[in-house]
Protein backbone atom coordinates (compact mmCIF):
# COMPACT_ATOMS: atom_id res chain seq x y z
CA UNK A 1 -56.53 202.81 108.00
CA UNK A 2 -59.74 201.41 109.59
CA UNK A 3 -58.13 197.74 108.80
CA UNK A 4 -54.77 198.73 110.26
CA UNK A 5 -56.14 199.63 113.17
CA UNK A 6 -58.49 196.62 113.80
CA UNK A 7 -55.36 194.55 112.80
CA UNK A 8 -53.41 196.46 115.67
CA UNK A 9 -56.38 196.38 118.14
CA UNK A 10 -56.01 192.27 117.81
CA UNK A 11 -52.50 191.93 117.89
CA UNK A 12 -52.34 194.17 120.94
CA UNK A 13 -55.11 192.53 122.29
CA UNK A 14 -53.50 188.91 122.58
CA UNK A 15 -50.62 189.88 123.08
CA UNK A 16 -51.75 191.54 126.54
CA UNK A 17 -54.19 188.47 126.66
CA UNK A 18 -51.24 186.20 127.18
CA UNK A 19 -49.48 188.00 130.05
CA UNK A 20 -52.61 188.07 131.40
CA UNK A 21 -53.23 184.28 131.42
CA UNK A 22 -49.66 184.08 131.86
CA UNK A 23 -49.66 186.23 135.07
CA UNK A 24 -52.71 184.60 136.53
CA UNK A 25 -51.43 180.58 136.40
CA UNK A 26 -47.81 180.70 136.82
CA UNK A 27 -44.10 183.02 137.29
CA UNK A 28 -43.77 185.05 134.34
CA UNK A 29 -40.53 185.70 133.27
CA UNK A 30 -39.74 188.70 130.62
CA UNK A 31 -36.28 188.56 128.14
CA UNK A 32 -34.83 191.14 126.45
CA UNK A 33 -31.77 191.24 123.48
CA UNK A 34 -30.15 193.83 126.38
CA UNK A 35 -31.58 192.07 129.72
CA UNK A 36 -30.24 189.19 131.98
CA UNK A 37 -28.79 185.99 129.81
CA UNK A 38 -31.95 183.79 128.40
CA UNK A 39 -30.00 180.98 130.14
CA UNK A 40 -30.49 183.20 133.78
CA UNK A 41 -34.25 183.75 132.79
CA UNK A 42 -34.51 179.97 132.14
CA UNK A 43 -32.44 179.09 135.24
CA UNK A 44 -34.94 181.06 137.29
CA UNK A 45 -37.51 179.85 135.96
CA UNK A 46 -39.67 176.79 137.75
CA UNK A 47 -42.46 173.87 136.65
CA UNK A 48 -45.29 175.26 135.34
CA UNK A 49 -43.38 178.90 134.60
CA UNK A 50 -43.72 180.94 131.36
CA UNK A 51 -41.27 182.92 129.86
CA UNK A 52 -41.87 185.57 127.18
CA UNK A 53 -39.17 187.00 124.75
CA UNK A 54 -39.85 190.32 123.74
CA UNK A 55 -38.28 191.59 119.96
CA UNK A 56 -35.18 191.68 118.74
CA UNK A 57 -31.65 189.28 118.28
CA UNK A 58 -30.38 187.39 120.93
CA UNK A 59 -26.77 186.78 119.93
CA UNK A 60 -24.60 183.88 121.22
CA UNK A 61 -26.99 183.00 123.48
CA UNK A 62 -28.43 179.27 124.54
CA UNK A 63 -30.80 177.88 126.96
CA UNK A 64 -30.96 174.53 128.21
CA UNK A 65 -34.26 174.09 129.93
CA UNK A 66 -34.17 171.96 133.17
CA UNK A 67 -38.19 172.24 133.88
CA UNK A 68 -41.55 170.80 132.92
CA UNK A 69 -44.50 172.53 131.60
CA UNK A 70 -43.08 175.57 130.91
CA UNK A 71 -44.18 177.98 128.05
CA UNK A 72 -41.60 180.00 125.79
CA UNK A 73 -43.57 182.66 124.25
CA UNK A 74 -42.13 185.61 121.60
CA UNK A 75 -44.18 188.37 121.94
CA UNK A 76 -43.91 189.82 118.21
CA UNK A 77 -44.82 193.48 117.48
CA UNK A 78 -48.07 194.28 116.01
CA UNK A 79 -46.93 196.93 113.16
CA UNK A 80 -44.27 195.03 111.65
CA UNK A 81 -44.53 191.46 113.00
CA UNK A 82 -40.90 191.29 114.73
CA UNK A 83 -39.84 188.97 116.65
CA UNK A 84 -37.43 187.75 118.56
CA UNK A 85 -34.54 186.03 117.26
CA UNK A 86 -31.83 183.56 118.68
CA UNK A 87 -28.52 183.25 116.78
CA UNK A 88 -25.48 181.79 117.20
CA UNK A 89 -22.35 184.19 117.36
CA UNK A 90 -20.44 183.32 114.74
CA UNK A 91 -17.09 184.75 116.96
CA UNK A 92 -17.96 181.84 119.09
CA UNK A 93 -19.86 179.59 118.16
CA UNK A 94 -22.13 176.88 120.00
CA UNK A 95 -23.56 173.46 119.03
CA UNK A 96 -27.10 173.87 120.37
CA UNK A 97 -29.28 177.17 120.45
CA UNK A 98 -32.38 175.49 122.45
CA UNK A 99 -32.11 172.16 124.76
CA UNK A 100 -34.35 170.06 126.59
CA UNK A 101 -34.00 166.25 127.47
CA UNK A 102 -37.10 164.63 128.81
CA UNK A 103 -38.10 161.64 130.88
CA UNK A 104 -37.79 159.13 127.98
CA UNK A 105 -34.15 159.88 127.67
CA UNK A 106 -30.96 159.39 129.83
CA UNK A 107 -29.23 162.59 129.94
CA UNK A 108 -25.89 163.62 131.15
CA UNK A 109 -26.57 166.42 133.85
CA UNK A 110 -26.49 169.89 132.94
CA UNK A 111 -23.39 170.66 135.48
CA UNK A 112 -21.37 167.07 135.40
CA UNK A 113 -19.93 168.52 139.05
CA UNK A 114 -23.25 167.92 140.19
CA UNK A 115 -24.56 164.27 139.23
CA UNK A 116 -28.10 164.67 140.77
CA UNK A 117 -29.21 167.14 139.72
CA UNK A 118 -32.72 167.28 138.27
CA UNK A 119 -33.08 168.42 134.99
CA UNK A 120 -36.15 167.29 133.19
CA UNK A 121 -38.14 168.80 130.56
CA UNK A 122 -41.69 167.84 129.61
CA UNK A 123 -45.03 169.32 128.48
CA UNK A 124 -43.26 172.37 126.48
CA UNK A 125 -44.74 174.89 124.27
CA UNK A 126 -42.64 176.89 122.25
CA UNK A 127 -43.76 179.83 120.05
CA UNK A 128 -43.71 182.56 118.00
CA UNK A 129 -39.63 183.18 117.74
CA UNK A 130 -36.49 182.11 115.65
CA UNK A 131 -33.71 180.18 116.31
CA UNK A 132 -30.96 180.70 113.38
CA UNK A 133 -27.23 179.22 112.58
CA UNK A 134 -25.83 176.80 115.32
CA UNK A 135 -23.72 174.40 114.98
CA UNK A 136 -25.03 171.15 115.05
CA UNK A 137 -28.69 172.26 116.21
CA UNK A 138 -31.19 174.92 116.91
CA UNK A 139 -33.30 173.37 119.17
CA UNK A 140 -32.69 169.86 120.02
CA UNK A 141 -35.61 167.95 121.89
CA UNK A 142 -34.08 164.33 123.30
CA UNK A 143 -36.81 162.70 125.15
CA UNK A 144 -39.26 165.20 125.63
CA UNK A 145 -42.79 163.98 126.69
CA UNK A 146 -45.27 166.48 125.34
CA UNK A 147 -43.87 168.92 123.13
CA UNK A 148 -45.82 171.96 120.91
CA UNK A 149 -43.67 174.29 118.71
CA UNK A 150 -46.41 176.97 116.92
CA UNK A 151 -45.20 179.37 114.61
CA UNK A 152 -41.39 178.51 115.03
CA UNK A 153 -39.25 179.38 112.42
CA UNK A 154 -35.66 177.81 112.39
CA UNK A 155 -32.99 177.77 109.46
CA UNK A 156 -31.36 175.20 109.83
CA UNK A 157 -29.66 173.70 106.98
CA UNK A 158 -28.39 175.82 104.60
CA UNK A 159 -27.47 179.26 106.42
CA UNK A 160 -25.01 177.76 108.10
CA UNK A 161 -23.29 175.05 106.65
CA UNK A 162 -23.09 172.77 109.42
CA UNK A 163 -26.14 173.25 111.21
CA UNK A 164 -27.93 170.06 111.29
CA UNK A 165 -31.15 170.13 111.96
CA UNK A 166 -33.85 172.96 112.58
């Protein structure tokens, strides 16, 4: 229909709008459900980086984010408004889908082998995905200076029983 298509037209167009901008001021970095680990992606990942998340479930999967001003985006698809989607495997199960610790915290390093290591996360944007049934949380923000979550969705309490906090 004529409103379909100028729906379509719109998604399509900022959707391709953000790789662009993407693509023109920092790395961009592209996960799939069947690509590299989102931890890899986020390991690879540097200040200033974005990192896009195309459709679909990421089971059992977590990312701890060790750099500033980075940009999480879910690309959803313009027909059915999918998206991607972060859950916890319930075969084995983790405490925290999404972590970042900023400067206003103390943190304990991300590898304790490695005591210096610099792992700071301000100035994040997070948007347009889920993050569904871990164990304590499914994004937990300690710290974080500068923080935007747009059009999150999280279940926390309720789907599964011990999940803590959204």
């Amino acid at each position: 229909t004529a409103a379909g298509l100028q729906t379509c037209l719109k998604c399509s167009h900022d959707n391709a709008a953000a790789l662009l901008v993407a693509g023109e001021y920092a790395a961009v970095h592209a996960g799939s459900p069947t690509g590299p680990s989102l931890q890899s992606i986020a390991d690879a990942a540097d200040d200033g980086d974005t990192i896009f998340l195309e459709p679909g479930t990421y089971t059992g999967q977590t990312m701890l984010l060790k750099d500033s001003d980075l940009s999480i985006i879910g690309i959803k698809t313009c027909d059915t408004g999918d998206r991607a989607i972060i859950e916890d495997d319930p075969m084995a199960p983790q405490a925290n889908g999404i972590i970042s610790c900023g400067s206003l915290a103390t943190c304990p390093p991300p590898d304790p082998m490695d005591p210096d290591q610099d792992h700071v996360a301000d100035n994040l944007l997070l948007q347009g995905f889920e993050v569904n049934n871990f164990e304590a949380n499914d994004i937990l923000t300690v710290g974080t200076d500068g923080v935007t979550y747009r059009d999150m969705i999280t279940r926390g309490p309720g789907t599964n029983p011990g999940t803590e906090y959204g």
